[in-house]
N, C-alpha and C. Protein backbone atom coordinates (compact mmCIF):
# COMPACT_ATOMS: atom_id res chain seq x y z
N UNK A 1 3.92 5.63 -16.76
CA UNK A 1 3.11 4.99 -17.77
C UNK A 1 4.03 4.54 -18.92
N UNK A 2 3.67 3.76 -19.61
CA UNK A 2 4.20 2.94 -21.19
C UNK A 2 4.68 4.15 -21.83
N UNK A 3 4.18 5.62 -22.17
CA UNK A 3 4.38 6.12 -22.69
C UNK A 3 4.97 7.74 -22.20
N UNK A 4 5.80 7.04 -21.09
CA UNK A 4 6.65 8.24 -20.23
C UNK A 4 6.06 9.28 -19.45
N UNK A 5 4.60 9.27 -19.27
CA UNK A 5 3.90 10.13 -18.58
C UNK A 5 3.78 9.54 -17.05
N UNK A 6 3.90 10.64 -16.10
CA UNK A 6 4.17 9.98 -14.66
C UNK A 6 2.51 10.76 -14.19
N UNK A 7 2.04 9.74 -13.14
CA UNK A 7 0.98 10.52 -12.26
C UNK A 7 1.52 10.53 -10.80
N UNK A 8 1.28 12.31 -10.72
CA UNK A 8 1.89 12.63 -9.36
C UNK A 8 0.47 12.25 -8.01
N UNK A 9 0.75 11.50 -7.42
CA UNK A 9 0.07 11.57 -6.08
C UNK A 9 -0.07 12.31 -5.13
N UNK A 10 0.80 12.96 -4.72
CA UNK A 10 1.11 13.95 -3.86
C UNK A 10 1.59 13.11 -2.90
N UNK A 11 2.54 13.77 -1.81
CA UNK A 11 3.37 13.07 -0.62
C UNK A 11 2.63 12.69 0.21
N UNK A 12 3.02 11.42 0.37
CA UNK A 12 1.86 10.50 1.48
C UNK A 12 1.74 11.15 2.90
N UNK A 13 3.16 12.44 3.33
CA UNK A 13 2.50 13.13 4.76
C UNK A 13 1.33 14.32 4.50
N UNK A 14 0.77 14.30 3.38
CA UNK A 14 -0.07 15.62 3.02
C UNK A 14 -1.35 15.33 3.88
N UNK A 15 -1.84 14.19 4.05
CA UNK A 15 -3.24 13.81 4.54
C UNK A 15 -2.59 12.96 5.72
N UNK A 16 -3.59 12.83 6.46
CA UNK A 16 -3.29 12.06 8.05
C UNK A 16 -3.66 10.60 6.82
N UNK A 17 -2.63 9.60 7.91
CA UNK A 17 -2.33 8.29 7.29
C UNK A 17 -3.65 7.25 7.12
N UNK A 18 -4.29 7.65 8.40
CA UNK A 18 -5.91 6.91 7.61
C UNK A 18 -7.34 7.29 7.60
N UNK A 19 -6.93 8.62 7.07
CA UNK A 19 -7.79 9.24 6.13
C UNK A 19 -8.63 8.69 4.86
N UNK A 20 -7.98 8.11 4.49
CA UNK A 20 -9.33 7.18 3.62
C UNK A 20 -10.01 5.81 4.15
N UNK A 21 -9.55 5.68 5.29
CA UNK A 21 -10.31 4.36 6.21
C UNK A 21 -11.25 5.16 6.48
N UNK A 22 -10.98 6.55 7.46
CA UNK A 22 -12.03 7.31 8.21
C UNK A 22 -13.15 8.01 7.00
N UNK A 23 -12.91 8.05 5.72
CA UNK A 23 -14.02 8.62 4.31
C UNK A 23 -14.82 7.28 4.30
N UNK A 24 -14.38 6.06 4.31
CA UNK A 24 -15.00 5.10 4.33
C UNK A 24 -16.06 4.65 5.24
N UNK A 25 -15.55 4.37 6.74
CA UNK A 25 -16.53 4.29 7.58
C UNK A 25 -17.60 5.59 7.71
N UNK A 26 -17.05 6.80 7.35
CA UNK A 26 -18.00 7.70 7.14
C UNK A 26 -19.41 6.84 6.33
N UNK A 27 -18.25 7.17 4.94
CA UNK A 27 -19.41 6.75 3.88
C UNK A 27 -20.66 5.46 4.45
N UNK A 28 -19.78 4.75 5.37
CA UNK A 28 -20.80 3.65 5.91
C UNK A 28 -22.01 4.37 6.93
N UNK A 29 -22.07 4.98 7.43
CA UNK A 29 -22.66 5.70 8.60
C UNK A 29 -23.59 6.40 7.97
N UNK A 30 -23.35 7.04 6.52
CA UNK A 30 -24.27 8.25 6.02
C UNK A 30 -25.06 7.85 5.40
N UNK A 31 -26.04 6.87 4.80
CA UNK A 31 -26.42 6.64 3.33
C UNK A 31 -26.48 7.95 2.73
N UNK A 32 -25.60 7.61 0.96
CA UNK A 32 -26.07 8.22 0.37
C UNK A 32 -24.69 9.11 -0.16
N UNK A 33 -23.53 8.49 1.17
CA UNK A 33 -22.04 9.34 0.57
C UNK A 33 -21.39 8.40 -0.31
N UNK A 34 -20.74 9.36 -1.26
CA UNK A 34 -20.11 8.81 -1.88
C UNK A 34 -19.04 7.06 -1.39
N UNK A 35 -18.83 6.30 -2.50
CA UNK A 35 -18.31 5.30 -1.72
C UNK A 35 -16.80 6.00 -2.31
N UNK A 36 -15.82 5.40 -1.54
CA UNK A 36 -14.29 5.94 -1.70
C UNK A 36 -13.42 5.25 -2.56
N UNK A 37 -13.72 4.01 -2.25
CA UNK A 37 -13.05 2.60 -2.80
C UNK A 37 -14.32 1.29 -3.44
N UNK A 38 -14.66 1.70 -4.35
CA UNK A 38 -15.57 0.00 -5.23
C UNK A 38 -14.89 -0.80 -4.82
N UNK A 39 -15.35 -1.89 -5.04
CA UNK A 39 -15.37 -3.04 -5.32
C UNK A 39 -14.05 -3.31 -6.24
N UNK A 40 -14.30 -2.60 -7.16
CA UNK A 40 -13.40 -2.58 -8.54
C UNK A 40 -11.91 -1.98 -8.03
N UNK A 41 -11.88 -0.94 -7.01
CA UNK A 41 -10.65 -0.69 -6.86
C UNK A 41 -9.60 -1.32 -5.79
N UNK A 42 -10.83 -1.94 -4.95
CA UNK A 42 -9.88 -2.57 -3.97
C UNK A 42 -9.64 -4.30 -4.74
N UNK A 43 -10.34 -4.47 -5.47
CA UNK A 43 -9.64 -5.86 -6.36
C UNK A 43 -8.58 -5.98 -5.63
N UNK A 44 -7.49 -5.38 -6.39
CA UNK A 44 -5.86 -5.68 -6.76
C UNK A 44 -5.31 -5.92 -4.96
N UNK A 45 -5.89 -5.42 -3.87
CA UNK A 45 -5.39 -5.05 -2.75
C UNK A 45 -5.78 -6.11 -2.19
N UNK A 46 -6.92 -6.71 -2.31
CA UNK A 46 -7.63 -8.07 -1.41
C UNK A 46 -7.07 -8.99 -2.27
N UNK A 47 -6.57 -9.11 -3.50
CA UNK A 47 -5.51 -10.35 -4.24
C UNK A 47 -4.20 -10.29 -3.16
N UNK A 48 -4.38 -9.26 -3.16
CA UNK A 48 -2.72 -9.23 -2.78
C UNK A 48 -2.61 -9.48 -1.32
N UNK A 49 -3.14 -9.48 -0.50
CA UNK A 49 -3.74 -9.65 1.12
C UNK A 49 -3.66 -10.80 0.93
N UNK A 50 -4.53 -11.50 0.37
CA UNK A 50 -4.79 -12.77 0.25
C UNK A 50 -3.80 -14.11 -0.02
N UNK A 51 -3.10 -13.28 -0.63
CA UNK A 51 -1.36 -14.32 -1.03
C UNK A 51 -0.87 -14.35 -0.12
N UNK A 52 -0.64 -12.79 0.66
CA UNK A 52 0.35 -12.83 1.70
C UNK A 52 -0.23 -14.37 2.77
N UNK A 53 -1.49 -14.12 3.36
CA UNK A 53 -1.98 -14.80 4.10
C UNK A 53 -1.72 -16.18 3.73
N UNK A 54 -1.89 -16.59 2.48
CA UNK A 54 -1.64 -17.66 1.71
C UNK A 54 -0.42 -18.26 2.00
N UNK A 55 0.63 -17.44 2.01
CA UNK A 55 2.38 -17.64 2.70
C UNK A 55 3.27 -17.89 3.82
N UNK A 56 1.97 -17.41 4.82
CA UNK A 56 2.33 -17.40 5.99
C UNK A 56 3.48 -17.25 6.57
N UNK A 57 4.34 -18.31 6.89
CA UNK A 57 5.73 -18.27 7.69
C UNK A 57 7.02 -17.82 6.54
N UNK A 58 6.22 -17.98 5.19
CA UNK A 58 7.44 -17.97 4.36
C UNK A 58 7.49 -15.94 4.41
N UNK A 59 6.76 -15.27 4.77
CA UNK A 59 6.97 -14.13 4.96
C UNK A 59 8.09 -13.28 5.46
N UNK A 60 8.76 -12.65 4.91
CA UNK A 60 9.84 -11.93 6.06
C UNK A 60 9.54 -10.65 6.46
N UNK A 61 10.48 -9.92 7.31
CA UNK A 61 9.93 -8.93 7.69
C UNK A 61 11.31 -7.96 7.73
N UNK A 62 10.96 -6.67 7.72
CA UNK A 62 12.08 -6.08 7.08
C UNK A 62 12.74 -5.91 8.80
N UNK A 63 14.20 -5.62 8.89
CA UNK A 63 14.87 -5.41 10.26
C UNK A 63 14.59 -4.08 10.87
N UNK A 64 14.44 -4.10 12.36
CA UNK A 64 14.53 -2.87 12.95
C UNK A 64 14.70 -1.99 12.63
N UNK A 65 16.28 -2.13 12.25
CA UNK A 65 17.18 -1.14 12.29
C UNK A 65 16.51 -0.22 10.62
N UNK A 66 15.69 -0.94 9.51
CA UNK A 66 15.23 -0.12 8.60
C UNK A 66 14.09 0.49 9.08
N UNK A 67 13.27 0.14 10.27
CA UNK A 67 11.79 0.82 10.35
C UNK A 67 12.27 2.19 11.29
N UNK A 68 11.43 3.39 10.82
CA UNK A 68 11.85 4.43 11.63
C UNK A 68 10.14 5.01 12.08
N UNK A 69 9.60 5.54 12.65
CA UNK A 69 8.29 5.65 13.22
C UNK A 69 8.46 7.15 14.24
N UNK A 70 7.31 7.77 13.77
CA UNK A 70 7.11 9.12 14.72
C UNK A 70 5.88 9.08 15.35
N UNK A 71 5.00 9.66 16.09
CA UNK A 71 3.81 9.58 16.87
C UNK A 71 2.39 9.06 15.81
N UNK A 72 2.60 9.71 14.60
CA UNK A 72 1.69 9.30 13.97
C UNK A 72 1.52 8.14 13.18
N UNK A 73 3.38 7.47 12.25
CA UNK A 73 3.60 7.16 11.28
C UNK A 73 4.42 6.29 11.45
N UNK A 74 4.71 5.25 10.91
CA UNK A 74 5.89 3.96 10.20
C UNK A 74 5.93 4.00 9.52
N UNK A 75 7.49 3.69 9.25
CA UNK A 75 7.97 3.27 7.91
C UNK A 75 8.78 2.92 7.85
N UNK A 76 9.59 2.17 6.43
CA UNK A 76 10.69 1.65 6.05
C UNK A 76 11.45 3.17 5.17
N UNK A 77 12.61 3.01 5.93
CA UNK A 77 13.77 3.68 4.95
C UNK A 77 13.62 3.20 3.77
N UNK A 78 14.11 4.40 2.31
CA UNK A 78 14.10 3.63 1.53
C UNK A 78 13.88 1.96 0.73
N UNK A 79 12.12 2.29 1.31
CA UNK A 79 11.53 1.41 0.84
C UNK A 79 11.16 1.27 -0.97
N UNK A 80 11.16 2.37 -1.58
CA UNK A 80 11.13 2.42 -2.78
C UNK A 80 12.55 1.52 -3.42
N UNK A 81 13.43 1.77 -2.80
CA UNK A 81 15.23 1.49 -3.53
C UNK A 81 14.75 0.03 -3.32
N UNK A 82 14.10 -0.57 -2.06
CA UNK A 82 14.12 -1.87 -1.41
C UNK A 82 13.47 -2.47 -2.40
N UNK A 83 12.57 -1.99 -3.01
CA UNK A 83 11.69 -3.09 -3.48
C UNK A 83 11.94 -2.96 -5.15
N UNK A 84 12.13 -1.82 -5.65
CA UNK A 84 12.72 -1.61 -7.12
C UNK A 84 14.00 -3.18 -6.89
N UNK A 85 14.79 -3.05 -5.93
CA UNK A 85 15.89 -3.88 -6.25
C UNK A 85 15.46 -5.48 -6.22
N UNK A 86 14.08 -5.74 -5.05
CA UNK A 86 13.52 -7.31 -5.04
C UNK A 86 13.09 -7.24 -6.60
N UNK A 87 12.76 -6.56 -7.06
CA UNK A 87 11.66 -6.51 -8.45
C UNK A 87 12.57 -6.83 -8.97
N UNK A 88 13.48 -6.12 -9.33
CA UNK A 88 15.38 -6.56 -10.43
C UNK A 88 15.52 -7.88 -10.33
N UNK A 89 15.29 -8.36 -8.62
CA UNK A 89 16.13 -9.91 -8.59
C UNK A 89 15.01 -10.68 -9.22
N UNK A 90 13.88 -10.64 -8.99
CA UNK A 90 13.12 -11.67 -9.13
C UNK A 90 12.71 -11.74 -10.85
N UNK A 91 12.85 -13.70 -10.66
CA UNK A 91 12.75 -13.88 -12.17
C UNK A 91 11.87 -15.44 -11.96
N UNK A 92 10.68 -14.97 -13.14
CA UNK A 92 10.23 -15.99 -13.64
C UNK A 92 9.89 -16.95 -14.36
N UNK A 93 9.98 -18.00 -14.74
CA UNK A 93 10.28 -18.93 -15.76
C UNK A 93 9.02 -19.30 -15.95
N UNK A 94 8.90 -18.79 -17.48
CA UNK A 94 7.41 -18.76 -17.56
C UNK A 94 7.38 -20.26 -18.88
């Protein structure tokens, strides 16, 4: 945060990986359960879906040799370092 306070999430292997898809379709099935994700929170995520799609071919994709994957899970190696450093490069002329 602005004012040096961090919010801890907890480590993304703590819960099975789509665990909040499966609270969701729950919530669809039950009337009356809680919803997981408004409207309001998935905003920022369907903007951002939406660009990509918007981009199409100009998309890249990260190399093999960074994705590592176990029975349950994918991922990028140091994907945090990866994208802190796109964030550094990128500049906009406003």
């Amino acid at each position: 945060m602005s004012d040096g306070t961090a919010i801890g999430y907890g480590h993304p292997n703590d819960d099975h990986q789509f665990k909040k898809l499966f609270l969701a379709i729950g919530a669809c099935n039950k009337p009356g359960s809680p919803v997981i994700c408004p409207p309001e929170a998935a905003l920022s995520q369907t903007i951002c879906v939406n660009m990509l799609h918007e981009l199409g071919s100009a998309i890249q994709t990260f190399p093999q040799i960074s994705i590592s994957k176990n029975a349950d899970r994918r991922w990028v190696r140091r994907l945090g370092e990866k994208m802190m450093a796109a964030y550094e490069r990128w500049d906009v002329k406003l």
